[in-house]
Protein backbone atom coordinates (compact mmCIF):
# COMPACT_ATOMS: atom_id res chain seq x y z
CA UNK A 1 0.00 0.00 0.00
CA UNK A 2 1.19 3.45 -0.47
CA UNK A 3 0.30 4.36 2.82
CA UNK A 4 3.04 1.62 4.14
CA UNK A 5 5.28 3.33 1.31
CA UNK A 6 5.25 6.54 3.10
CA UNK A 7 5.47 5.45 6.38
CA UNK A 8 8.29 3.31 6.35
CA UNK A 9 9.89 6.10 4.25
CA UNK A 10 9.21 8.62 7.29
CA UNK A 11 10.76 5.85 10.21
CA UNK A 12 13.96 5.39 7.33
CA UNK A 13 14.61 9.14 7.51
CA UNK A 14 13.26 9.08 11.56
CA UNK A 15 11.02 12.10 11.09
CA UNK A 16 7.92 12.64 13.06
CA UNK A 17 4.69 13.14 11.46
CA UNK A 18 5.06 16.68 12.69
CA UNK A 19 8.45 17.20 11.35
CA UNK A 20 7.21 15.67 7.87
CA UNK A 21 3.78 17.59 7.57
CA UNK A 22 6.23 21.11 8.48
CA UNK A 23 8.47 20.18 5.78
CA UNK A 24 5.79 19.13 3.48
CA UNK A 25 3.28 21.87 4.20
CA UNK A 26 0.90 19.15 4.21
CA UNK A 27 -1.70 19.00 7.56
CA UNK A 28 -0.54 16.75 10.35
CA UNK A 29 -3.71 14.68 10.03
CA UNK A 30 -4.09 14.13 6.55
CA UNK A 31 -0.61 12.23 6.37
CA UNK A 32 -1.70 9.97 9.09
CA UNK A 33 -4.55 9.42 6.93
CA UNK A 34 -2.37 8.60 4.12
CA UNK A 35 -0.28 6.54 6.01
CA UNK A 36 -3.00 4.76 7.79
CA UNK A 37 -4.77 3.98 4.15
CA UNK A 38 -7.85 6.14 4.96
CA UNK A 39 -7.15 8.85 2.63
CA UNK A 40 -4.65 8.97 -0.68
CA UNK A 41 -2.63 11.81 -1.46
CA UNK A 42 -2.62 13.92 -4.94
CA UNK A 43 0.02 13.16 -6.98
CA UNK A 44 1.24 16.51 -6.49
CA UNK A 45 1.41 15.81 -2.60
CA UNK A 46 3.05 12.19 -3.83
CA UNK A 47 5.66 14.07 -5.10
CA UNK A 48 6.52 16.62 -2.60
CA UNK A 49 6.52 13.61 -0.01
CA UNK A 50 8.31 11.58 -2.36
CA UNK A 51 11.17 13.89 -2.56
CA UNK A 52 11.20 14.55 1.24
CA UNK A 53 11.79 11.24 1.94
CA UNK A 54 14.19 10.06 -1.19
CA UNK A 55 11.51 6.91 -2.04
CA UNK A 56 11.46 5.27 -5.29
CA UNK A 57 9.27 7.28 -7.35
CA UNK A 58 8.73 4.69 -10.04
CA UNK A 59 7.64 2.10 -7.27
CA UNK A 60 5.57 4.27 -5.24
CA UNK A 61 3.74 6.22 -8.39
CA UNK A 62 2.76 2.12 -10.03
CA UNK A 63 1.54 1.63 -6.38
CA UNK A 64 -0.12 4.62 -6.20
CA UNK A 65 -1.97 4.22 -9.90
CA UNK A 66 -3.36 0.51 -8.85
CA UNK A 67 -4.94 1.78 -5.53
CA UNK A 68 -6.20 5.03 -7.74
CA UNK A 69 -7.61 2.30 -9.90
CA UNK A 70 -9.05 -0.15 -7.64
CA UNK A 71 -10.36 2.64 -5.62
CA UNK A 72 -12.24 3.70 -8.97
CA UNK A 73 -13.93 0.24 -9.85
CA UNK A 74 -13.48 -1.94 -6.76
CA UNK A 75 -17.43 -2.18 -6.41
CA UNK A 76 -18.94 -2.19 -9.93
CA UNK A 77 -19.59 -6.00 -11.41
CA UNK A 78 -17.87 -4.89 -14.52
CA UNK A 79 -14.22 -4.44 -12.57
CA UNK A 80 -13.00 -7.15 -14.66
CA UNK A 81 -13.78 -6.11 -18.27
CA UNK A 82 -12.52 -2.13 -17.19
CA UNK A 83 -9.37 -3.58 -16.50
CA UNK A 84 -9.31 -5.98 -19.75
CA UNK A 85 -10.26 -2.49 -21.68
CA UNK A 86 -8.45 -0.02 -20.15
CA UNK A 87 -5.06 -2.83 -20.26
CA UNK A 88 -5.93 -3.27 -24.05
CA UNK A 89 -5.83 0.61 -24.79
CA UNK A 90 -2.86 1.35 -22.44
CA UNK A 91 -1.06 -1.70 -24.78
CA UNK A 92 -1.40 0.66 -27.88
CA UNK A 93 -0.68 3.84 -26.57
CA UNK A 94 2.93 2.78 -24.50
CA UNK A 95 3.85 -0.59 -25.91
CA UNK A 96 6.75 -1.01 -27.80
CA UNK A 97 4.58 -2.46 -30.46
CA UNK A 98 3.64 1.12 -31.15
CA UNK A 99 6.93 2.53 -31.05
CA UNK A 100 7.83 0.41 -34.23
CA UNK A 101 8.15 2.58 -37.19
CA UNK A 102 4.46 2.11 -39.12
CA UNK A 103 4.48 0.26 -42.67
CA UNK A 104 3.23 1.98 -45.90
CA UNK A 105 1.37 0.56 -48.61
CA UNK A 106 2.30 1.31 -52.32
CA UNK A 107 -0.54 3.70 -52.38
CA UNK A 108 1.18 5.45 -49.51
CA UNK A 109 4.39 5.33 -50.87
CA UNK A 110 3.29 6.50 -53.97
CA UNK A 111 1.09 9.77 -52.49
CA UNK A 112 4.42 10.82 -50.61
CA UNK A 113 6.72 10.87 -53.37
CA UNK A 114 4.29 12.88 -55.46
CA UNK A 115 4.33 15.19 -52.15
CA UNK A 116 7.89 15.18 -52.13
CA UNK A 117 8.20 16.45 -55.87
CA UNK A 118 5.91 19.12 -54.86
CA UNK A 119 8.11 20.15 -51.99
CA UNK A 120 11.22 20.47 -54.03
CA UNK A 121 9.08 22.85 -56.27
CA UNK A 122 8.11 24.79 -53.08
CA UNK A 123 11.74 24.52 -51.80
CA UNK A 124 12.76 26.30 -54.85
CA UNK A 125 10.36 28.86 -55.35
CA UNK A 126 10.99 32.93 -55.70
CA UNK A 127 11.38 34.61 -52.49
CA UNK A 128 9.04 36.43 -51.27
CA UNK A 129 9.30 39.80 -50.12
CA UNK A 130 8.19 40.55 -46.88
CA UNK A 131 4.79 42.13 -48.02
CA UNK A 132 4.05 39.20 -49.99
CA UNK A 133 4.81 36.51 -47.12
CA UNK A 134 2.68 38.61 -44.98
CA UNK A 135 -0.19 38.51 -47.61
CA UNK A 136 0.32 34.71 -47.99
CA UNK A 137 0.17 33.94 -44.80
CA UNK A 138 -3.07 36.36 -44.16
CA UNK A 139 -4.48 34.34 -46.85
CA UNK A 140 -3.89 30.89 -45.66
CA UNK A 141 -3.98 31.28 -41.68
CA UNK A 142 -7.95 32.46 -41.82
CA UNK A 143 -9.11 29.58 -43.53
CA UNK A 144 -6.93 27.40 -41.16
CA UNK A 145 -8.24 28.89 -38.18
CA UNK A 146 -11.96 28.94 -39.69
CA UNK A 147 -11.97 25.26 -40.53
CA UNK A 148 -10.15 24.22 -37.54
CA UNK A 149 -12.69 25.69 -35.58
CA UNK A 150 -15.54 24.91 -37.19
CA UNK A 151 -14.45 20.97 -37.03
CA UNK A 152 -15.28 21.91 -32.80
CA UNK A 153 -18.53 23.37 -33.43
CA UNK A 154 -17.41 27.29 -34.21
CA UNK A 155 -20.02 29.10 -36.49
CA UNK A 156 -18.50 32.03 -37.77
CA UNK A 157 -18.25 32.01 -41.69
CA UNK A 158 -14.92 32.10 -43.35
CA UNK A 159 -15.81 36.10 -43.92
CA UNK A 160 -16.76 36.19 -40.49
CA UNK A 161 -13.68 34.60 -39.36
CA UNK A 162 -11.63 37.13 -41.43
CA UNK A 163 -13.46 40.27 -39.97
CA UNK A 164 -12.61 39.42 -36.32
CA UNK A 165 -8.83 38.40 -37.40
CA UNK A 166 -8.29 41.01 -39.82
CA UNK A 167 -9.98 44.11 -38.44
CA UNK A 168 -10.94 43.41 -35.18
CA UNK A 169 -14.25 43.36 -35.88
CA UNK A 170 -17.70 41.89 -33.38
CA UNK A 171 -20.15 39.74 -35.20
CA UNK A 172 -23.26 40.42 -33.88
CA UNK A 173 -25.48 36.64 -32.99
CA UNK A 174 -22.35 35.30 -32.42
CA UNK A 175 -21.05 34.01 -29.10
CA UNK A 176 -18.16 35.85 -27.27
CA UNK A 177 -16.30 32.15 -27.24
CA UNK A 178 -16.56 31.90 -30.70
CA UNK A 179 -14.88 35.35 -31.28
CA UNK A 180 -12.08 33.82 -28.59
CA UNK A 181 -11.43 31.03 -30.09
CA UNK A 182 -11.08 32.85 -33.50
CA UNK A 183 -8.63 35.48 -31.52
CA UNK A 184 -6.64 32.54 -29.85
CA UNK A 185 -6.45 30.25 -32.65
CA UNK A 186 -4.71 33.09 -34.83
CA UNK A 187 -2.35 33.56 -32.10
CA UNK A 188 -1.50 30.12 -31.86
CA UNK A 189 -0.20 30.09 -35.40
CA UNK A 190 1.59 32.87 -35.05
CA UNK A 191 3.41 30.87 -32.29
CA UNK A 192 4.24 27.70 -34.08
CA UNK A 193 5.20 30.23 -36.79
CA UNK A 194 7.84 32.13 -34.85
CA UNK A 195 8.81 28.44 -33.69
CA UNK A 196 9.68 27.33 -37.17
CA UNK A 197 11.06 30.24 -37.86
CA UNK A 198 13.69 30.23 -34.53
CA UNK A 199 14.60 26.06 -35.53
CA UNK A 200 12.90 25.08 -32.14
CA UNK A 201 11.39 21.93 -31.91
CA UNK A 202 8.51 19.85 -30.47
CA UNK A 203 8.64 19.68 -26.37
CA UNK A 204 6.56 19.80 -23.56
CA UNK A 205 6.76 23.84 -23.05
CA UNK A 206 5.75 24.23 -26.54
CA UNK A 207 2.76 21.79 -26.28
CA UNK A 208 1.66 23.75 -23.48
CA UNK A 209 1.86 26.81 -24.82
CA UNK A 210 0.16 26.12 -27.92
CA UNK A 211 -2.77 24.58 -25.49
CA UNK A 212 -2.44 27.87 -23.12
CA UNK A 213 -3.29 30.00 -26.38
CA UNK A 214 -5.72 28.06 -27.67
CA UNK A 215 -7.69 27.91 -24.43
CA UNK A 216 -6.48 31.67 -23.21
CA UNK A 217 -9.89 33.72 -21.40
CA UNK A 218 -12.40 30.59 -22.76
CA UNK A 219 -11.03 28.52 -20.17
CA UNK A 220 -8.30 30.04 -18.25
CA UNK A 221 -7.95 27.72 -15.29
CA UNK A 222 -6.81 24.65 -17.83
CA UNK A 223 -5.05 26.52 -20.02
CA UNK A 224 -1.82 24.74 -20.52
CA UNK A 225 -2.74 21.97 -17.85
CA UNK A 226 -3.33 18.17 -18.29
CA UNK A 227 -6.68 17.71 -17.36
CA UNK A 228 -7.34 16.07 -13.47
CA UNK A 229 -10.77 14.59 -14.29
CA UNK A 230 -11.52 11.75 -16.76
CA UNK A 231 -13.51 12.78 -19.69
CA UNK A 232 -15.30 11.20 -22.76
CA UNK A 233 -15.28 11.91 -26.21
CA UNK A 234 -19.14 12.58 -27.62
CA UNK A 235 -20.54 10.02 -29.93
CA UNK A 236 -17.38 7.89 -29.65
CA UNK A 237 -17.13 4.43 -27.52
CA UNK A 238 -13.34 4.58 -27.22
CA UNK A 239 -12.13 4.72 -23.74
CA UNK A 240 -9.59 7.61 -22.55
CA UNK A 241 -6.94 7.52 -20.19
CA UNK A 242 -7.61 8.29 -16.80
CA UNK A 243 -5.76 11.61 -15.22
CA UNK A 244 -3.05 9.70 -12.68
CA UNK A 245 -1.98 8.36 -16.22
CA UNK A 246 -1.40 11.05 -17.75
CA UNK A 247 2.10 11.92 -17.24
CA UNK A 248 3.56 8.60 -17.92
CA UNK A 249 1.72 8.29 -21.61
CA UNK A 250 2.80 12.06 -22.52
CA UNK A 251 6.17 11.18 -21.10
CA UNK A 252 6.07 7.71 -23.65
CA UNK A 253 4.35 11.00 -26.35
CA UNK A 254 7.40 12.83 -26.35
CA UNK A 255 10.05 10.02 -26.67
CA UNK A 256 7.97 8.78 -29.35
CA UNK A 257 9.06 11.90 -31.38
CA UNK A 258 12.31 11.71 -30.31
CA UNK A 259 13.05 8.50 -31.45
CA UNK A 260 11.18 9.07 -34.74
CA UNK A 261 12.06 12.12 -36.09
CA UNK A 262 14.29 11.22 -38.12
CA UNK A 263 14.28 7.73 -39.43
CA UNK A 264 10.05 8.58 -40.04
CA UNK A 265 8.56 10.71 -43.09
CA UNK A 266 7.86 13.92 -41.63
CA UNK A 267 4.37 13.78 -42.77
CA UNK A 268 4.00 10.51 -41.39
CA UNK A 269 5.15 11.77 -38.32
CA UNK A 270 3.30 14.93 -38.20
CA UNK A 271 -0.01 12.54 -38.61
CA UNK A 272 1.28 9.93 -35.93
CA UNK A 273 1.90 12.57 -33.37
CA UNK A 274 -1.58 14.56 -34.05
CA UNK A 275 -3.52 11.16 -33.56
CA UNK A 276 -1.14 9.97 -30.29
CA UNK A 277 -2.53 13.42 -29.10
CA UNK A 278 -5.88 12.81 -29.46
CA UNK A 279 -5.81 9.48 -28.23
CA UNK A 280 -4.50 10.39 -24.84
CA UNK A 281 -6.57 13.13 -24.93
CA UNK A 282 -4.64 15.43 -21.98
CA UNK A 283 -6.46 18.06 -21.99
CA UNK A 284 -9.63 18.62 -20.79
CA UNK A 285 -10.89 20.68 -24.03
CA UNK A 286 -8.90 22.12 -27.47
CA UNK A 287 -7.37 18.96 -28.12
CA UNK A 288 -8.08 18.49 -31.79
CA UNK A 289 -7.50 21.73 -32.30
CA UNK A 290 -4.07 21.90 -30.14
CA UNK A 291 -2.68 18.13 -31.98
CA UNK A 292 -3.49 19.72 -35.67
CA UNK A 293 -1.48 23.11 -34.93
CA UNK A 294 1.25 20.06 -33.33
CA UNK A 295 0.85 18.25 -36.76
CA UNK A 296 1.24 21.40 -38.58
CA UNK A 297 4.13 22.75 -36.69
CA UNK A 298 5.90 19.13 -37.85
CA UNK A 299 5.28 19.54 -41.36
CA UNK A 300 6.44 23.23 -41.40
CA UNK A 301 9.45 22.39 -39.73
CA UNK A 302 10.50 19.52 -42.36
CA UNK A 303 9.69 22.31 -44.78
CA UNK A 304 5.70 21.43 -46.18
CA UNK A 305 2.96 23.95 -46.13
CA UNK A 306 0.08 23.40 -43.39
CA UNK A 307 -2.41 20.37 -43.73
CA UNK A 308 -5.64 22.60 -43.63
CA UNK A 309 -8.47 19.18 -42.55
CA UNK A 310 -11.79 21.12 -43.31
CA UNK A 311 -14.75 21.16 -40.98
CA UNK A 312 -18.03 20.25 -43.85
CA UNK A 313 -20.24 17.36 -41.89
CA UNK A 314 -18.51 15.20 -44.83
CA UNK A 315 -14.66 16.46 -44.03
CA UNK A 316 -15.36 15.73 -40.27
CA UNK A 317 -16.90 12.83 -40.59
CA UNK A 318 -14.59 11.06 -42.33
CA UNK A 319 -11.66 12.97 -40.29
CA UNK A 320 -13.05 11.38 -37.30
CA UNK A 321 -13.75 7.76 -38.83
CA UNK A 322 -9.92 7.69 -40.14
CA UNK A 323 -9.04 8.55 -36.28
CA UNK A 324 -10.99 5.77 -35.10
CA UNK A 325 -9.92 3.37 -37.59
CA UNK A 326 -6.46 3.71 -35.66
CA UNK A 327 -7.83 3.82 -32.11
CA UNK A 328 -10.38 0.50 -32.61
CA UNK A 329 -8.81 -1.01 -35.49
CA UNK A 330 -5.14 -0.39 -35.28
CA UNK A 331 -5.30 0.49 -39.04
CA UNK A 332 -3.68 4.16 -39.40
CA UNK A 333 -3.55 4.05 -43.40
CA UNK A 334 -6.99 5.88 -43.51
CA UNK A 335 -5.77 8.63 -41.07
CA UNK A 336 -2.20 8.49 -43.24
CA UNK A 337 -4.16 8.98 -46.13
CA UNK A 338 -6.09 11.89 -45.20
CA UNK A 339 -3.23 13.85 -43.83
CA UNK A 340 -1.61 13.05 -47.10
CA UNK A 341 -4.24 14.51 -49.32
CA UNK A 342 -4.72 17.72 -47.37
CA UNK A 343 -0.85 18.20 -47.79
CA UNK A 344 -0.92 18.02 -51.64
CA UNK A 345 -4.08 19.92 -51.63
CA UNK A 346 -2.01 22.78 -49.42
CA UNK A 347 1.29 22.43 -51.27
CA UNK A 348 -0.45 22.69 -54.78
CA UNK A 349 -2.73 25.69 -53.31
CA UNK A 350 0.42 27.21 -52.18
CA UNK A 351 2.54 26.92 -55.10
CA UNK A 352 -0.42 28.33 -57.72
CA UNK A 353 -1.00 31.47 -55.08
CA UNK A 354 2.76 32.23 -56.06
């Protein structure tokens, strides 16, 4: 039990509870609760205690998880198939299996050397001057953020959407989130822009700060935060990880990319790391919009143009089947596919505006 974790951690380092809960800043009472197996502690206070009294963190985290999860399902009948579920799904998001570099079909193949010709085109194009860049990006970053949005539900109009990035502009029916999320989304390219454009990479800080924007005065509390409550996805049966998890699988995230950004096609990789997003889900709201802005920031680093996924029923229909054809199937050529056909659509768009 954690509780006998802590304790015998406290009578190694021969502190009193006093002395601990000082040190700690943690009430007298509630560690005796912890230690007595009445009460658990946060993982925040885990870690704080943890530190105090130099335990194994890997041991006394997997301990604390299990009684987390036992705690959770201990009295439904169905204890038994939530673990067989929630085992399956943890499988695909951490396993090694997953961490294999994915196999393309022909088809694939194919798609992505046609992309790659394209590229070299774009590689070689005229520069721009300044005023031009500035009118190409204008261009392309309001129908970005207008689709993007409108794939969660936004109903400003492309026009609409240009008016409140472009001059500021109130729509009137319209709901003071929508306007935000217009505002915020803009922003948030701007970001990954000026990230590109510096040769920084993918990282925690920059996840977060993509999510921070995205979320800025809608929901300011969970702004760059991993979400602390579990959550479900509307319409969909797959199951999402539970909160104490969430470190450990965006931990697993992040050397995922590490390990893969190199040997990988970036646009495979840029579609990989949006759906690993959404999968884990760690947020507790702007996720699709915060792993297509990470997708995005991939491909402009490796030097494509943005993958622009549009918002029509149709578009986000079959934008959400390809995800789930990876999270129930284990079949990602759908999702491949789609991020692969936005890209040429983007590329081609990008090289006839020039």
């Amino acid at each position: 039990m954690i509780g006998n974790i802590l304790k015998e951690g406290r009578l190694t380092k021969e502190l009193k509870l006093k002395e601990l809960a000082a040190k700690a800043n943690i009430d007298q009472t509630l560690l005796s609760r912890f230690e007595n197996g009445s009460r658990m502690p946060t993982e925040k206070q885990l870690s704080v205690l943890g530190e105090i009294l130099g335990l194994d963190m890997r041991t006394a985290r997997i301990e604390w998880m299990a009684e987390k999860l036992v705690g959770m399902i201990q009295y439904y009948p169905e204890a038994r198939e939530v673990l067989r579920v929630a085992e399956s799904r943890v499988e695909y998001l951490a396993s090694q299996r997953v961490l294999d570099p994915p196999s393309l079909s022909e088809r694939m193949t194919f798609k992505l050397e046609n992309l790659d010709a394209l590229k070299t085109q774009w590689a070689a194009r005229p520069v721009l001057s300044p005023a031009q860049l500035q009118r190409m990006h204008a261009f392309f970053d309001v129908e970005y953020t207008y689709e993007s949005n409108r794939i969660e539900g936004n109903t400003l109009s492309l026009q609409e959407t240009a008016l409140v990035v472009n001059e500021g502009l109130t729509i009137g029916g319209k709901s003071m989130r929508e306007h935000l999320e217009v505002i915020n989304h803009s922003e948030a390219i701007a970001f990954v822009r000026g990230i590109v454009d510096r040769n920084e990479d993918l990282g925690r800080r920059t996840l977060m700060e993509i999510h921070r924007l995205i979320l800025k005065e809608v929901d300011t509390a969970n702004a760059g935060r991993y979400r602390q409550v579990p959550v479900r996805i509307s319409g969909s049966e797959t199951e999402l990880p539970q909160p104490y998890l969430l470190d450990k699988l965006m931990e697993d995230y992040f050397e995922y990319y590490e390990a893969h950004k190199l040997p990988l096609h970036p646009v495979i990789l840029a579609a990989e790391m949006h759906e690993r997003l959404v999968s884990i889900h760690p947020f507790i709201d702007g996720n699709g919009r915060t792993a297509r802005l990470v997708m995005n920031l991939i491909l402009l680093r490796n030097g494509y143009t943005r993958a622009n996924i549009k918002g029509s029923t149709e578009s986000r229909m079959q934008y959400y089947r390809a995800l789930q054809s990876i999270q129930e199937d284990n079949d990602p050529e759908p999702f491949y596919e789609l991020v692969v056909d936005e890209s040429l659509r983007s590329i081609r768009a990008h090289l006839e505006l020039i």
